[in-house]
C-alpha atoms as a PDB file:
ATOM      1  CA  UNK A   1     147.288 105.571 102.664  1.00  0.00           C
ATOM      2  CA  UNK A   2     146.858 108.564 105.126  1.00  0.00           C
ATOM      3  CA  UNK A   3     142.907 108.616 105.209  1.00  0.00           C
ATOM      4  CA  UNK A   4     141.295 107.968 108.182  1.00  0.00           C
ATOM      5  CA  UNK A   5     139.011 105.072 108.891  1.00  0.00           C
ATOM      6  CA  UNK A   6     135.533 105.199 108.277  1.00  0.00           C
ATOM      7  CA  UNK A   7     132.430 103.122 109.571  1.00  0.00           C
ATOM      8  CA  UNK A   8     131.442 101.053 107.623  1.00  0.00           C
ATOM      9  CA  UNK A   9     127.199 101.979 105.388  1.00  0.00           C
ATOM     10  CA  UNK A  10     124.461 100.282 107.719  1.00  0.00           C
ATOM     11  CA  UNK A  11     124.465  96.838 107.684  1.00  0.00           C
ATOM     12  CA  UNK A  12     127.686  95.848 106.415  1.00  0.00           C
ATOM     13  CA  UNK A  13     130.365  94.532 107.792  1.00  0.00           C
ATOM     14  CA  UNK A  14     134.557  93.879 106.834  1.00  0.00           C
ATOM     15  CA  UNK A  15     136.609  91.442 107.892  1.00  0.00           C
ATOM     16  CA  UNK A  16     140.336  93.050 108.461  1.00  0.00           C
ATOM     17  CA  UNK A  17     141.736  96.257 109.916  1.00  0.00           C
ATOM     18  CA  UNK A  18     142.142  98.711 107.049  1.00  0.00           C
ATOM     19  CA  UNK A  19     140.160  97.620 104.611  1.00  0.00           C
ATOM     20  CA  UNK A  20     138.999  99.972 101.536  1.00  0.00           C
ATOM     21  CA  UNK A  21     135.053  98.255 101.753  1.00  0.00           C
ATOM     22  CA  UNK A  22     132.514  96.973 103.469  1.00  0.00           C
ATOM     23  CA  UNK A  23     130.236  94.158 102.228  1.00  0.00           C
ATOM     24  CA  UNK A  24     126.632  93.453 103.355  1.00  0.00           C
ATOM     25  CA  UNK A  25     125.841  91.668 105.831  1.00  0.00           C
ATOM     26  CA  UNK A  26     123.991  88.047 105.564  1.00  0.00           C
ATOM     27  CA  UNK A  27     120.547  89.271 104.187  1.00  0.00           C
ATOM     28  CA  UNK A  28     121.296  92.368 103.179  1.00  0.00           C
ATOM     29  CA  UNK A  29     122.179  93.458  99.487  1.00  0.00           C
ATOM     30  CA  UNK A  30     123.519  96.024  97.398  1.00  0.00           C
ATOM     31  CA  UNK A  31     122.837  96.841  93.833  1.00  0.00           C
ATOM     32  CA  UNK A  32     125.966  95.956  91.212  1.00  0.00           C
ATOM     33  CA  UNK A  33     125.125 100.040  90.199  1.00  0.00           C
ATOM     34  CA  UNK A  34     125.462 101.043  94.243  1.00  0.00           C
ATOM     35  CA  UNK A  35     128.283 102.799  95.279  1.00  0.00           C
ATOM     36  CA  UNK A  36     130.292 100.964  97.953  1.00  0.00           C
ATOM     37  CA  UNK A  37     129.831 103.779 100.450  1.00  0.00           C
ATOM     38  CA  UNK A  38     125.559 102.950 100.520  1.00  0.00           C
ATOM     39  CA  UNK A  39     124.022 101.445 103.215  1.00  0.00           C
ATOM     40  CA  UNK A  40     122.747  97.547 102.351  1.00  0.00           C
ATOM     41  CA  UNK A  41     119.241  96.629 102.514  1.00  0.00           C
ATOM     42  CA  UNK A  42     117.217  93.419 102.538  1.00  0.00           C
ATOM     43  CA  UNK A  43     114.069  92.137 100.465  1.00  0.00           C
ATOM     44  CA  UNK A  44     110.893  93.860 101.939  1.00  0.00           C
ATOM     45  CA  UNK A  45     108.145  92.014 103.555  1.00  0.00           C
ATOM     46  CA  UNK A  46     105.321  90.675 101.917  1.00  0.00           C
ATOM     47  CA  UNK A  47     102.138  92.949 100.450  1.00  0.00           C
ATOM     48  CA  UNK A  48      99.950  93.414 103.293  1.00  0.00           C
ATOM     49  CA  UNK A  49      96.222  93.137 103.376  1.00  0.00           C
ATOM     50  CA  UNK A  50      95.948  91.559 100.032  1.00  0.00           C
ATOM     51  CA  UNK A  51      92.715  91.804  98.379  1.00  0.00           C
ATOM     52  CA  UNK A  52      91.199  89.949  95.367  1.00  0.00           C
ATOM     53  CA  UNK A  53      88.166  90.205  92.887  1.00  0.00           C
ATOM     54  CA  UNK A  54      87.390  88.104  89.806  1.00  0.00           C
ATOM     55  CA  UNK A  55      84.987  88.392  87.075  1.00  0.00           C
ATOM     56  CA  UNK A  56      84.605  86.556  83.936  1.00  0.00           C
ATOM     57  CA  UNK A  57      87.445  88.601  82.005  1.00  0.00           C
ATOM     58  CA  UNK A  58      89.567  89.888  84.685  1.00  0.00           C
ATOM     59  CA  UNK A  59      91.494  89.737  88.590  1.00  0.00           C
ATOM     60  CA  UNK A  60      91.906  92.707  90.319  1.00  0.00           C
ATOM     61  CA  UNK A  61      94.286  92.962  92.899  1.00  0.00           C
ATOM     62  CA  UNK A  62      94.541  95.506  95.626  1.00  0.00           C
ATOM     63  CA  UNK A  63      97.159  95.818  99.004  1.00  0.00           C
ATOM     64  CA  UNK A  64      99.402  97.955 101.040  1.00  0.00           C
ATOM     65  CA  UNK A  65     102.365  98.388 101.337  1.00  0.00           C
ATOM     66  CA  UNK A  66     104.667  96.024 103.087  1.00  0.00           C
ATOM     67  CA  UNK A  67     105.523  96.096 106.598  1.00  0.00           C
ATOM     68  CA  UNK A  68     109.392  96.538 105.836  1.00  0.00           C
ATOM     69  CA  UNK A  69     110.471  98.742 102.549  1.00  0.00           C
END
């Protein structure tokens, strides 16, 4: 059509000249409900400083946030 061309959402990528969308990169996803105009993101890293206690009826676990959201 007569639209101009757009970059594609943070890591994605296309393939051709003129496509209409961008998919994600290797490692990077998108949600089925995502519009096809959102950036792609990857899994975050693991919990940080995990902590653990255990008593006779229970385990309580305790960390922060991972490095990558």
């Amino acid at each position: 059509g007569d639209e101009g061309c757009v970059h594609c959402p943070i890591n994605s990528r296309t393939t051709s000249e003129g496509a209409t969308s961008c998919v994600c990169r290797n490692g990077y996803y998108r949600a089925d409900a995502d519009p096809v105009d959102m950036p792609c993101t990857t899994i975050p890293s693991a919990p940080q400083a995990v902590i653990s206690s255990v008593n006779e009826t229970s385990l309580m676990l305790e960390w922060t946030p991972p490095r990558d959201l």
